[in-house]
C-alpha atoms as a PDB file:
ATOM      1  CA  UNK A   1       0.000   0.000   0.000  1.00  0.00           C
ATOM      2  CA  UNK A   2       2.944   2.379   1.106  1.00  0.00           C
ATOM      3  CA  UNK A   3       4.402   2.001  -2.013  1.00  0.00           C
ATOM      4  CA  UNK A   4       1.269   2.555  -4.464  1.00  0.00           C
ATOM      5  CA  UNK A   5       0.816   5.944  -2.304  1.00  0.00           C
ATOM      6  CA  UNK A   6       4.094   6.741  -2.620  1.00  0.00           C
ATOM      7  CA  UNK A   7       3.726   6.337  -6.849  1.00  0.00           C
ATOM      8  CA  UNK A   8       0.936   8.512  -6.175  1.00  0.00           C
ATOM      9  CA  UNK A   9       1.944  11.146  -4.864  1.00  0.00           C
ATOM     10  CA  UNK A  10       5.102  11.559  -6.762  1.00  0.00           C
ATOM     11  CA  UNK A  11       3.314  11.297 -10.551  1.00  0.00           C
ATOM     12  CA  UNK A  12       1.065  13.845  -8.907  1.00  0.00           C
ATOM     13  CA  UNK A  13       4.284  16.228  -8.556  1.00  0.00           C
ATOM     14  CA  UNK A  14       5.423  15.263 -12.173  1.00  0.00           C
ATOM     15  CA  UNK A  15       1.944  15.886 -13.471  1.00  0.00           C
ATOM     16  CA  UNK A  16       1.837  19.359 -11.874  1.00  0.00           C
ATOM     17  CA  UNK A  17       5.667  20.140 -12.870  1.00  0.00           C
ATOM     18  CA  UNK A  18       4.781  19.588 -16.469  1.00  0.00           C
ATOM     19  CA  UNK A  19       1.652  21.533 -16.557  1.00  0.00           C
ATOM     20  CA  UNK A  20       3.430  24.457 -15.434  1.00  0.00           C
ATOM     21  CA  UNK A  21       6.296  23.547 -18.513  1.00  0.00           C
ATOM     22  CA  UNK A  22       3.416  23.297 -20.735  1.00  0.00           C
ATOM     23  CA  UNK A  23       1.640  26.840 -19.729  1.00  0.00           C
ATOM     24  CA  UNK A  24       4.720  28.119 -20.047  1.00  0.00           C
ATOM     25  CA  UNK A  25       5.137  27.240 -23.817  1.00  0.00           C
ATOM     26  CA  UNK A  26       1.559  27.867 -24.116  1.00  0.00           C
ATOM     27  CA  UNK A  27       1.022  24.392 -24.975  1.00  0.00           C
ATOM     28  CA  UNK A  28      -2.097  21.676 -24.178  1.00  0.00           C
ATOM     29  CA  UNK A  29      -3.018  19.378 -21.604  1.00  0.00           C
ATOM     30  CA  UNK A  30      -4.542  16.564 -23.159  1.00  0.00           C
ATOM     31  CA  UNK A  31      -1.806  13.922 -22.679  1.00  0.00           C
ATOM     32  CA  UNK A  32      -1.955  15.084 -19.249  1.00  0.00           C
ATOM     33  CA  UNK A  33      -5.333  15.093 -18.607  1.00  0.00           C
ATOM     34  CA  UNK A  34      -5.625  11.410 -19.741  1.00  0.00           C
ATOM     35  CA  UNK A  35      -2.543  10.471 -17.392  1.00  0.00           C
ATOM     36  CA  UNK A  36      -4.565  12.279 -14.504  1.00  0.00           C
ATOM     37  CA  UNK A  37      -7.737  10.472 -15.380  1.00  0.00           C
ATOM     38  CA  UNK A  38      -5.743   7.004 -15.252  1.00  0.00           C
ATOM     39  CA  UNK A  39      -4.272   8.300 -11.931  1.00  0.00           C
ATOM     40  CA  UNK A  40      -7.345   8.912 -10.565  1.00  0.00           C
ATOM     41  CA  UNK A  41      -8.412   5.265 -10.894  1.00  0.00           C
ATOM     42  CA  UNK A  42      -5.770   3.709  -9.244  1.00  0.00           C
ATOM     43  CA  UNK A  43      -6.107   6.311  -6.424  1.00  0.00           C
ATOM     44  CA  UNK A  44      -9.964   5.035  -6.374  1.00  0.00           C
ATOM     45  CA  UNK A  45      -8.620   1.828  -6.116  1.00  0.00           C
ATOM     46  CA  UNK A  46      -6.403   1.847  -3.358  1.00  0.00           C
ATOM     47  CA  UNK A  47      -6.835   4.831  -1.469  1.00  0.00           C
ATOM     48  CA  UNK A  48      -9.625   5.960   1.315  1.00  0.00           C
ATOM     49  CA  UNK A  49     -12.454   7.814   0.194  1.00  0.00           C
ATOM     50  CA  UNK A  50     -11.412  10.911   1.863  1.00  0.00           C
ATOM     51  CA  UNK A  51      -8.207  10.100   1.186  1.00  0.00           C
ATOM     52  CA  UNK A  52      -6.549  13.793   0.406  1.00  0.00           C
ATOM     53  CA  UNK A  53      -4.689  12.640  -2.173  1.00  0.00           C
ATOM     54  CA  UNK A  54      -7.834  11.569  -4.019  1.00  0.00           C
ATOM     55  CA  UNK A  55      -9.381  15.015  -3.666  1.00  0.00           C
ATOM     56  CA  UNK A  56      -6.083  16.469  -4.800  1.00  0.00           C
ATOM     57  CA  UNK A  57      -6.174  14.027  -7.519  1.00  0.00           C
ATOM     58  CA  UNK A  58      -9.685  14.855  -8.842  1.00  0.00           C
ATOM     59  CA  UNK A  59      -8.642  18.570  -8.097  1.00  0.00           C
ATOM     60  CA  UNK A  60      -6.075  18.308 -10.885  1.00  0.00           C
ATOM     61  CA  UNK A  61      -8.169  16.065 -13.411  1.00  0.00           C
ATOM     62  CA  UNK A  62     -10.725  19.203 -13.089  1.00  0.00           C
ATOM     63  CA  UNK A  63      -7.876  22.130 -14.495  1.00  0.00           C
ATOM     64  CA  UNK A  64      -6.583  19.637 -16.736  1.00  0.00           C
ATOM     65  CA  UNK A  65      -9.286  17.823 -18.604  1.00  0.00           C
ATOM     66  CA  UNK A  66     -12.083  19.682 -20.143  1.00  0.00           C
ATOM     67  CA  UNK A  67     -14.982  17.580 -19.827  1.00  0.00           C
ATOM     68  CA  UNK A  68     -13.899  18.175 -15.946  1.00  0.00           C
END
């Protein structure tokens, strides 16, 4: 479980580092946004419902994915 939260939380970090390199260039989130939504089903998966990591998660897929 540790190590699932730990994969977690540090694609999280990657997938917020390269949004901020991709507003930057003025570029698009769509590979990022489908990442995020594949994240967020493994966090469903394995994490608490209230987990914050979840809500962070589901935070992100919102910004990054159009159809929210």
């Amino acid at each position: 479980m540790e190590v699932v939260r730990k994969f977690i939380e540090e694609s999280i970090e990657a997938i917020k580092a390269r949004s901020i390199h991709n507003q930057i260039q003025g570029g698009f989130f769509s590979g990022l946004c489908e990442i995020t939504k594949n994240l967020e089903q493994i966090a469903q998966e394995y994490l608490q419902k209230d987990d914050s990591l979840l809500k962070e998660i589901t935070d992100l897929r919102k910004i990054l994915c159009k159809d929210g």
